[in-house]
N, C-alpha and C. Protein backbone atom coordinates (compact mmCIF):
# COMPACT_ATOMS: atom_id res chain seq x y z
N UNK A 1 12.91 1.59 2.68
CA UNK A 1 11.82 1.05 1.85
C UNK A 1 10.60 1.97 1.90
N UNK A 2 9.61 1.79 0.67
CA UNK A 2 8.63 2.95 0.99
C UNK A 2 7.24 2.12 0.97
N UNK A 3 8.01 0.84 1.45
CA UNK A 3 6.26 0.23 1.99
C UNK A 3 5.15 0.64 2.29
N UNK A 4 5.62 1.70 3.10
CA UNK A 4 4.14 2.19 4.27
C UNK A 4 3.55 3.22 3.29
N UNK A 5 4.25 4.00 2.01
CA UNK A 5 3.81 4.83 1.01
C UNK A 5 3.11 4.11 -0.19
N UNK A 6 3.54 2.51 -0.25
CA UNK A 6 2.85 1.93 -1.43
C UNK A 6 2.00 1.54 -0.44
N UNK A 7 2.02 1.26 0.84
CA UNK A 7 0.31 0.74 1.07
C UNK A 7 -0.37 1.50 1.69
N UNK A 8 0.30 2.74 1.46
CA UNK A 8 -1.01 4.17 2.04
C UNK A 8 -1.70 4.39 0.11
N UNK A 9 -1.15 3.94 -0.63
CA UNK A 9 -1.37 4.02 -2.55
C UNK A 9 -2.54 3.12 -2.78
N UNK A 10 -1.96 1.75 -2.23
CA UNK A 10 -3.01 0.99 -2.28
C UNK A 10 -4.41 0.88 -1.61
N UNK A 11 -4.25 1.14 -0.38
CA UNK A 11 -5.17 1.78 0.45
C UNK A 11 -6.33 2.80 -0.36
N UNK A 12 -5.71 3.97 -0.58
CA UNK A 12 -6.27 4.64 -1.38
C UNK A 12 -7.22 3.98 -2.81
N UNK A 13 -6.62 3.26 -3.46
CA UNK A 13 -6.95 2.57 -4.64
C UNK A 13 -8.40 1.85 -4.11
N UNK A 14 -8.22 1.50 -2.65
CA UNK A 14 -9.43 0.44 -1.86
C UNK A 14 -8.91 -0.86 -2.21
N UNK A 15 -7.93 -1.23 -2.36
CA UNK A 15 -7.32 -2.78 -2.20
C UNK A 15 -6.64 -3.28 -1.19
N UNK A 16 -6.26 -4.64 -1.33
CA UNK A 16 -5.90 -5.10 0.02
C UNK A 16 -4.33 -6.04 -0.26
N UNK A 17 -4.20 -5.48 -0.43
CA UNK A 17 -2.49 -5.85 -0.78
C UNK A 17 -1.31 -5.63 -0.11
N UNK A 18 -0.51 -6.43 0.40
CA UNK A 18 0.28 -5.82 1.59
C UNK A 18 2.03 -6.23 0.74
N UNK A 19 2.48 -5.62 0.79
CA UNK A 19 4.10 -5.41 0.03
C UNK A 19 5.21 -6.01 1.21
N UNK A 20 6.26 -7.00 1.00
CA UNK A 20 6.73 -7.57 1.81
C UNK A 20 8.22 -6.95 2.43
């Protein structure tokens, strides 16, 4: 899974969204 890459994306973006 590339979780930790969509929430290093989102991160970036400055949101707080965590992918399950």
């Amino acid at each position: 899974m590339v979780t930790g890459f969509v929430q290093s994306l989102i991160k970036l973006c400055g949101l707080n969204w965590t992918a399950p």
